[in-house]
C-alpha atoms as a PDB file:
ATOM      1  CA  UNK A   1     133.853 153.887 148.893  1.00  0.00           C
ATOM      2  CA  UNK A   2     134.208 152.966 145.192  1.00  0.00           C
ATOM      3  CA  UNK A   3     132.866 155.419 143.298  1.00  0.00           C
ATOM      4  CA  UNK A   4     133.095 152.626 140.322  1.00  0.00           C
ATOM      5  CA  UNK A   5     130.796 150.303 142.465  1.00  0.00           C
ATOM      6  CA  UNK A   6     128.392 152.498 143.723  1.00  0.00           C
ATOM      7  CA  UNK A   7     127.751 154.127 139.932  1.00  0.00           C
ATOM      8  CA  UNK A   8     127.342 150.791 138.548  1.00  0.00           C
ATOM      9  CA  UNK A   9     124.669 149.529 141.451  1.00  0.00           C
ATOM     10  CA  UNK A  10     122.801 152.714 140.272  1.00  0.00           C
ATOM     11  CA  UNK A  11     122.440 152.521 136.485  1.00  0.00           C
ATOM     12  CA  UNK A  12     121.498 148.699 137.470  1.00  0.00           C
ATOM     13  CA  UNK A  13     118.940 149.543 139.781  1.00  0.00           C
ATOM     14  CA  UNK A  14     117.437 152.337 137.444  1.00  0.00           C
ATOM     15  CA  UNK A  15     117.510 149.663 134.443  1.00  0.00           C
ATOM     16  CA  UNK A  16     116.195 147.610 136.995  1.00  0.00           C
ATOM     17  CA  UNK A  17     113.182 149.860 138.487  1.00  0.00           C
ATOM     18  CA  UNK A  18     112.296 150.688 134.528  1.00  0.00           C
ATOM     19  CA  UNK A  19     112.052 146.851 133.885  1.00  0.00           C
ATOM     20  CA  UNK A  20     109.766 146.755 136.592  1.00  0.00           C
ATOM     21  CA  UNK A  21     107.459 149.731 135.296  1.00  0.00           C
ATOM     22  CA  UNK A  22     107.908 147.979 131.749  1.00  0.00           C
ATOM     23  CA  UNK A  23     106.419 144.434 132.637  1.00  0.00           C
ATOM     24  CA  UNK A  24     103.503 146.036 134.734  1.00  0.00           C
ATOM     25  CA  UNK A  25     103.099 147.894 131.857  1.00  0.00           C
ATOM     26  CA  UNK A  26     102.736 144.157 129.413  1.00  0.00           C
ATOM     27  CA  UNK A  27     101.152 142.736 132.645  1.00  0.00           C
ATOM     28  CA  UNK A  28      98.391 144.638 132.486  1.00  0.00           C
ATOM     29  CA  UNK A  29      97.641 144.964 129.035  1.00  0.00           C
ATOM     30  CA  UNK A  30      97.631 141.479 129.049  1.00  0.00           C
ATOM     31  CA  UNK A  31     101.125 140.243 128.166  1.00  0.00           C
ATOM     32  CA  UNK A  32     103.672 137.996 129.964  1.00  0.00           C
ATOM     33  CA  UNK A  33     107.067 139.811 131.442  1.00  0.00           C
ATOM     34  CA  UNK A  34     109.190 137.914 133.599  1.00  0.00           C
ATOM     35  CA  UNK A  35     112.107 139.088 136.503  1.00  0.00           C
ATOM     36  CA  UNK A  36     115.171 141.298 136.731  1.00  0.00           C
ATOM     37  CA  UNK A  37     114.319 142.715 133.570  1.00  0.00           C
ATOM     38  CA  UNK A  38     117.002 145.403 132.641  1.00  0.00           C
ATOM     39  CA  UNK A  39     115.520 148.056 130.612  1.00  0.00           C
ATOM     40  CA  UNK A  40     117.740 150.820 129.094  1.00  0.00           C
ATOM     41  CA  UNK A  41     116.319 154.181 128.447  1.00  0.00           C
ATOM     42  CA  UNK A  42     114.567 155.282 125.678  1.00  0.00           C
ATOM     43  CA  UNK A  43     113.234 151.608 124.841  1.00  0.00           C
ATOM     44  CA  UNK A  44     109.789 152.296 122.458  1.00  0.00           C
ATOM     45  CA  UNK A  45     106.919 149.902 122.359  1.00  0.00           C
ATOM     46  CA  UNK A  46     105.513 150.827 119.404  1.00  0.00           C
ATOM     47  CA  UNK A  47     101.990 149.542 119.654  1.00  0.00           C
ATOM     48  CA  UNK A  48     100.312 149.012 123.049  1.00  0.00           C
ATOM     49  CA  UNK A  49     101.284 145.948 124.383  1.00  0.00           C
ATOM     50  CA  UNK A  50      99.267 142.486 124.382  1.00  0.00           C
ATOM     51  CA  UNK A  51      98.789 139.242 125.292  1.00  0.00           C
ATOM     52  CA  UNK A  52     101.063 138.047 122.282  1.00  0.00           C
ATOM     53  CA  UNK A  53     103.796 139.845 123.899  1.00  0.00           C
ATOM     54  CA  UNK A  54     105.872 137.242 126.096  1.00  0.00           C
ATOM     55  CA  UNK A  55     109.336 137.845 127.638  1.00  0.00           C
ATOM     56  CA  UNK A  56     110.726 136.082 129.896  1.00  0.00           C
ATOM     57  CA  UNK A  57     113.351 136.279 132.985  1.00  0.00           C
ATOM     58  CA  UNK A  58     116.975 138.462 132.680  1.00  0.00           C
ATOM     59  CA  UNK A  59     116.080 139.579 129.973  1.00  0.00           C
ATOM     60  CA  UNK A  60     117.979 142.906 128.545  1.00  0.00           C
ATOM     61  CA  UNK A  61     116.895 145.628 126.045  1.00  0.00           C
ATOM     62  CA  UNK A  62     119.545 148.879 125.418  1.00  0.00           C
ATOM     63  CA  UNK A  63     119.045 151.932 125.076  1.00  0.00           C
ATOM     64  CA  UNK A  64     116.916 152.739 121.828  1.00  0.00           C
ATOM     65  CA  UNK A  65     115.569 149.617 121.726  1.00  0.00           C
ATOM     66  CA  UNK A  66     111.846 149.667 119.331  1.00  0.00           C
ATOM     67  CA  UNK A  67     109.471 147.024 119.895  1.00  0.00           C
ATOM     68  CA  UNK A  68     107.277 147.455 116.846  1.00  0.00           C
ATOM     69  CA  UNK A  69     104.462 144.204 117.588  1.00  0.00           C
ATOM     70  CA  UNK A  70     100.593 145.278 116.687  1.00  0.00           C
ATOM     71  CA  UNK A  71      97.959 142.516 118.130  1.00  0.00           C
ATOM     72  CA  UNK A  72      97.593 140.045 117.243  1.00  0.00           C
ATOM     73  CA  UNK A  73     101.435 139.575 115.713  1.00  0.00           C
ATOM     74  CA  UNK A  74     103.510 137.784 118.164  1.00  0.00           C
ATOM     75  CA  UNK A  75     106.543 138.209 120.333  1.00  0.00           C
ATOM     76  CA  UNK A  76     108.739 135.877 122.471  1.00  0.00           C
ATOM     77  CA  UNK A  77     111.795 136.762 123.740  1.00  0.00           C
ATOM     78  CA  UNK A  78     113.392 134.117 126.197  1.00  0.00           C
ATOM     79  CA  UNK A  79     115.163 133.874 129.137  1.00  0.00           C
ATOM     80  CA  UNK A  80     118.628 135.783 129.989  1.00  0.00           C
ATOM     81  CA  UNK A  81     118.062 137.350 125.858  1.00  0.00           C
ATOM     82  CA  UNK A  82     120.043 140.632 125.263  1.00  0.00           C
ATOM     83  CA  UNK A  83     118.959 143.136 122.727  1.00  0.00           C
ATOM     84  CA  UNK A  84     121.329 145.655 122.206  1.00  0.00           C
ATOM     85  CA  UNK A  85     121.223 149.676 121.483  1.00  0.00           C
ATOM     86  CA  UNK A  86     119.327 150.871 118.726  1.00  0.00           C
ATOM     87  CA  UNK A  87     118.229 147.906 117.550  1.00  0.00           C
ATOM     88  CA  UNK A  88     114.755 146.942 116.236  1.00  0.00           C
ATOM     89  CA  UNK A  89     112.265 143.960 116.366  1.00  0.00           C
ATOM     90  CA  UNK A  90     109.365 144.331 114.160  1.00  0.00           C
ATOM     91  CA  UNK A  91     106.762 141.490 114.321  1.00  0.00           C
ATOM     92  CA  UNK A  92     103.337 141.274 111.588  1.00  0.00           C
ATOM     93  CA  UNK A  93     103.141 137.278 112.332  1.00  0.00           C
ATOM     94  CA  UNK A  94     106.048 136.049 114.965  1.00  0.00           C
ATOM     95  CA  UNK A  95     109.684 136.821 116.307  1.00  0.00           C
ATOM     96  CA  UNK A  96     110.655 134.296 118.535  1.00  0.00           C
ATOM     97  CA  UNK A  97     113.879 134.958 120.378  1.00  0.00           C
ATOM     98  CA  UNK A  98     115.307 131.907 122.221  1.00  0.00           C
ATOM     99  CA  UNK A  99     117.114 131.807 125.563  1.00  0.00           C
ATOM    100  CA  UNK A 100     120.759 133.109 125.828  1.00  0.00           C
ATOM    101  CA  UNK A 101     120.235 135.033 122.507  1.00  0.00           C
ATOM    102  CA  UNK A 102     122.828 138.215 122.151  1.00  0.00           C
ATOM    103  CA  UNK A 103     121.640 140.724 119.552  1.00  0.00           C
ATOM    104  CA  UNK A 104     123.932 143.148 119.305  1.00  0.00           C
ATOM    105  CA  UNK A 105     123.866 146.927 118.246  1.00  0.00           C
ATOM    106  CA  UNK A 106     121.784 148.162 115.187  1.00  0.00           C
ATOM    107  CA  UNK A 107     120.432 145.348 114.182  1.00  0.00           C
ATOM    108  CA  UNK A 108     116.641 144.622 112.698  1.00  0.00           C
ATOM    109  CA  UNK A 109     114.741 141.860 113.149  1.00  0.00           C
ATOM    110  CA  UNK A 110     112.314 141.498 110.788  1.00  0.00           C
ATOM    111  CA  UNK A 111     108.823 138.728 109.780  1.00  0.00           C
ATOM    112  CA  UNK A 112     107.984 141.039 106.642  1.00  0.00           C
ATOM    113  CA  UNK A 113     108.374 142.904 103.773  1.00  0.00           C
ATOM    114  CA  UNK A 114     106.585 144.474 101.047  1.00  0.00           C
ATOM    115  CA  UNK A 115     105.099 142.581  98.382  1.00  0.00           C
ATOM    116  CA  UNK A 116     106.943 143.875  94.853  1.00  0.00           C
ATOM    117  CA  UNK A 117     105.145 142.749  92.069  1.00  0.00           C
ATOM    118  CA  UNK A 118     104.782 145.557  89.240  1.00  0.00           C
ATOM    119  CA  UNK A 119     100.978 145.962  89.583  1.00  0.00           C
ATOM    120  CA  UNK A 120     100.947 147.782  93.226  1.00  0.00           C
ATOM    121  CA  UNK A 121     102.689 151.013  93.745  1.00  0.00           C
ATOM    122  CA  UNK A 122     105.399 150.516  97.143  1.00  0.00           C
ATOM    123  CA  UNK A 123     103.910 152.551  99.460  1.00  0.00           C
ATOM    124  CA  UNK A 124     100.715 150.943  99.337  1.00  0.00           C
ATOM    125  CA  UNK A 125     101.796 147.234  98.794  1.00  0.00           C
ATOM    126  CA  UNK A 126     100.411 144.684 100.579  1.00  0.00           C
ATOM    127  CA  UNK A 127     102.942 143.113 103.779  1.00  0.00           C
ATOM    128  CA  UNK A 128     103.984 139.458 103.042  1.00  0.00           C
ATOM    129  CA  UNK A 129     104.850 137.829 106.380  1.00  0.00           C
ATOM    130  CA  UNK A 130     106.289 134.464 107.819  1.00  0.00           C
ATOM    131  CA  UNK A 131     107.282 133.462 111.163  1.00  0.00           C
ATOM    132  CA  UNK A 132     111.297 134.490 112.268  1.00  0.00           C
ATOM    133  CA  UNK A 133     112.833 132.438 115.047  1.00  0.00           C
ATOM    134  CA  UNK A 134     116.649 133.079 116.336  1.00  0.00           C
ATOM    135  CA  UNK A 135     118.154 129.686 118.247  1.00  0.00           C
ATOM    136  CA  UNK A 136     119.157 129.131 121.565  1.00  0.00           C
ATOM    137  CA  UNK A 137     122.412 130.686 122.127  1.00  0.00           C
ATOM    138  CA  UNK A 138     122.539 132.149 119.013  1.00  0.00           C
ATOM    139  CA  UNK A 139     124.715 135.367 118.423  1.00  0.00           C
ATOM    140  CA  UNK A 140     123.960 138.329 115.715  1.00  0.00           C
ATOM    141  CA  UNK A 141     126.537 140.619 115.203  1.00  0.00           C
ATOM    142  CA  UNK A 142     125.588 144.305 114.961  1.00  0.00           C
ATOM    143  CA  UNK A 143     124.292 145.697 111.949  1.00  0.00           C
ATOM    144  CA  UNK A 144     122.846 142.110 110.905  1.00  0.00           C
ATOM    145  CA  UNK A 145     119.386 142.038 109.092  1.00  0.00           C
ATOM    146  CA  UNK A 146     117.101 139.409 109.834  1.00  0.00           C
ATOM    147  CA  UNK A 147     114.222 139.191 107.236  1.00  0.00           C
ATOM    148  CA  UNK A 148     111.115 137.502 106.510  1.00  0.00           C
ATOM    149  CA  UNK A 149     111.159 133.798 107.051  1.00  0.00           C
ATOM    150  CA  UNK A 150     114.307 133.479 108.475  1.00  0.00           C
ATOM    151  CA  UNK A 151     115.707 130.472 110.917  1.00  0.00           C
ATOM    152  CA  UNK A 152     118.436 130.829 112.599  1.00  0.00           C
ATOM    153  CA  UNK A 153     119.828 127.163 114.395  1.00  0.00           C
ATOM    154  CA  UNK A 154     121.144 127.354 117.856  1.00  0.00           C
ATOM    155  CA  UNK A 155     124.298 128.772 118.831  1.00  0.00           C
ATOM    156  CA  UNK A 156     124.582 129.705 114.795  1.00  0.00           C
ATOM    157  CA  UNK A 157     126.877 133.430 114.834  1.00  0.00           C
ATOM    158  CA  UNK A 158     126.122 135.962 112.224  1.00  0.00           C
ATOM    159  CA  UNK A 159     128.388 138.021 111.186  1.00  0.00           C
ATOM    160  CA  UNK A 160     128.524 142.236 111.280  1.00  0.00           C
ATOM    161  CA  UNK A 161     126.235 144.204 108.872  1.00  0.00           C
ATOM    162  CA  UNK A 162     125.103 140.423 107.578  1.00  0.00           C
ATOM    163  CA  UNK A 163     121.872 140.013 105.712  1.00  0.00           C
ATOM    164  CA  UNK A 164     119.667 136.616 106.778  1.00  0.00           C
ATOM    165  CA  UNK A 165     116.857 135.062 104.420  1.00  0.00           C
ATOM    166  CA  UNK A 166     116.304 131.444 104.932  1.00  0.00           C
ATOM    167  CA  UNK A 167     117.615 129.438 107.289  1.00  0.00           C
ATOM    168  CA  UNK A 168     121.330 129.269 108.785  1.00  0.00           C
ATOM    169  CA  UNK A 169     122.058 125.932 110.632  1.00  0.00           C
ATOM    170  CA  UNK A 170     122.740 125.113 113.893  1.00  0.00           C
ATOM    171  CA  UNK A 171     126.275 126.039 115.353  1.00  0.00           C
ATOM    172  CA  UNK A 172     126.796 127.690 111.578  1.00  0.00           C
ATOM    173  CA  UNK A 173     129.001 131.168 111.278  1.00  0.00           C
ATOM    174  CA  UNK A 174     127.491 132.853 108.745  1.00  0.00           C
ATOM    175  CA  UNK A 175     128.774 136.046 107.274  1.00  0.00           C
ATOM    176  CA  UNK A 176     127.819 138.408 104.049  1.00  0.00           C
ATOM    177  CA  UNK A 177     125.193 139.625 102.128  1.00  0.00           C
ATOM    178  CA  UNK A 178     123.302 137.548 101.526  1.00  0.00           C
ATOM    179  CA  UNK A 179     124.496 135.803 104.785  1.00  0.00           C
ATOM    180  CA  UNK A 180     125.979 132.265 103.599  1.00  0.00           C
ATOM    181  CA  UNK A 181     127.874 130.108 106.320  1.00  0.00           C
ATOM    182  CA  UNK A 182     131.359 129.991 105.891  1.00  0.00           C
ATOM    183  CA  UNK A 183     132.230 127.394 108.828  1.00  0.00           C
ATOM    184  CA  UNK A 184     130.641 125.746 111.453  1.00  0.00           C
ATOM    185  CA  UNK A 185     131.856 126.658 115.574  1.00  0.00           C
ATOM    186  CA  UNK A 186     134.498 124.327 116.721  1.00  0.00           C
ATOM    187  CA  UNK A 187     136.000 123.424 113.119  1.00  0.00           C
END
């Protein structure tokens, strides 16, 4: 026996059995979770889940993982997605994660921020929100901020610790802060 082998089919089929417990638990609060879902420990749903909540087959979410989505914002991650450790997806409006997305470690994804004109003191400042959609095979590096209003092209790559706000075009490699594309994949 490989001790190797027989580890690994564990962890997978405890990720595997929590993934199940976590899309009964969006099934029946009237969400959409799809198959083989591989759920990490210590993954938080912040608010109880709802029917804006939609995730789809193979999908992955590491260890630490918060889902912060209060009805009626909106949440779509698609298939074979990866969200890594620690990382955080906070939705007012709507995150949409494509297919074959890889978010890696530490990263926040983000549809709002505080409004900061002079006249309202921070903690009590009304939430200005827009709509934040990552492309199809898209890559964020860990530590990347996405922020409020941000579009992100297929297969674009952010760089490590990179801020986003605005868009970042398909294919792009975007690096920085603010993130500002530097080259585009295959040049």
């Amino acid at each position: 026996m490989n001790f190797a082998r027989v580890y690994a089919a564990r962890t997978k089929g405890a990720r595997r059995l929590r993934g199940l417990l976590f899309k009964v638990r969006v099934w029946w609060c009237g969400g959409q979770a799809g198959r083989r879902l591989e759920i990490e420990r210590g993954v938080l749903i912040r608010w109880r889940p709802h029917r804006n909540i939609q995730i789809a087959d193979d999908v992955y979410l590491g260890q630490g993982v918060i889902l912060d989505v209060p009805y009626p914002a909106r949440l779509v991650v698609g298939d074979r997605a990866k969200i890594m450790h620690y990382s955080l997806v906070a939705a007012s409006n709507a995150v949409i994660i494509e297919a074959d997305v890889q978010i890696a470690e530490s990263s926040s994804i983000r549809d709002s921020d505080h409004d900061v004109s002079i006249d309202a003191v921070m903690a009590t400042a009304p939430l200005r929100a827009d709509a934040v959609r990552i492309g199809r095979g898209a890559w964020v590096a860990r530590g990347v901020a996405v922020l409020r209003g941000s579009q992100i092209g297929e297969g674009a790559v952010i760089g490590a610790n990179a801020v986003v706000r605005g868009t970042i075009e398909p294919n792009a490699i975007a690096v920085g802060a603010p993130a500002r594309v530097v080259k585009f994949r295959g040049e």
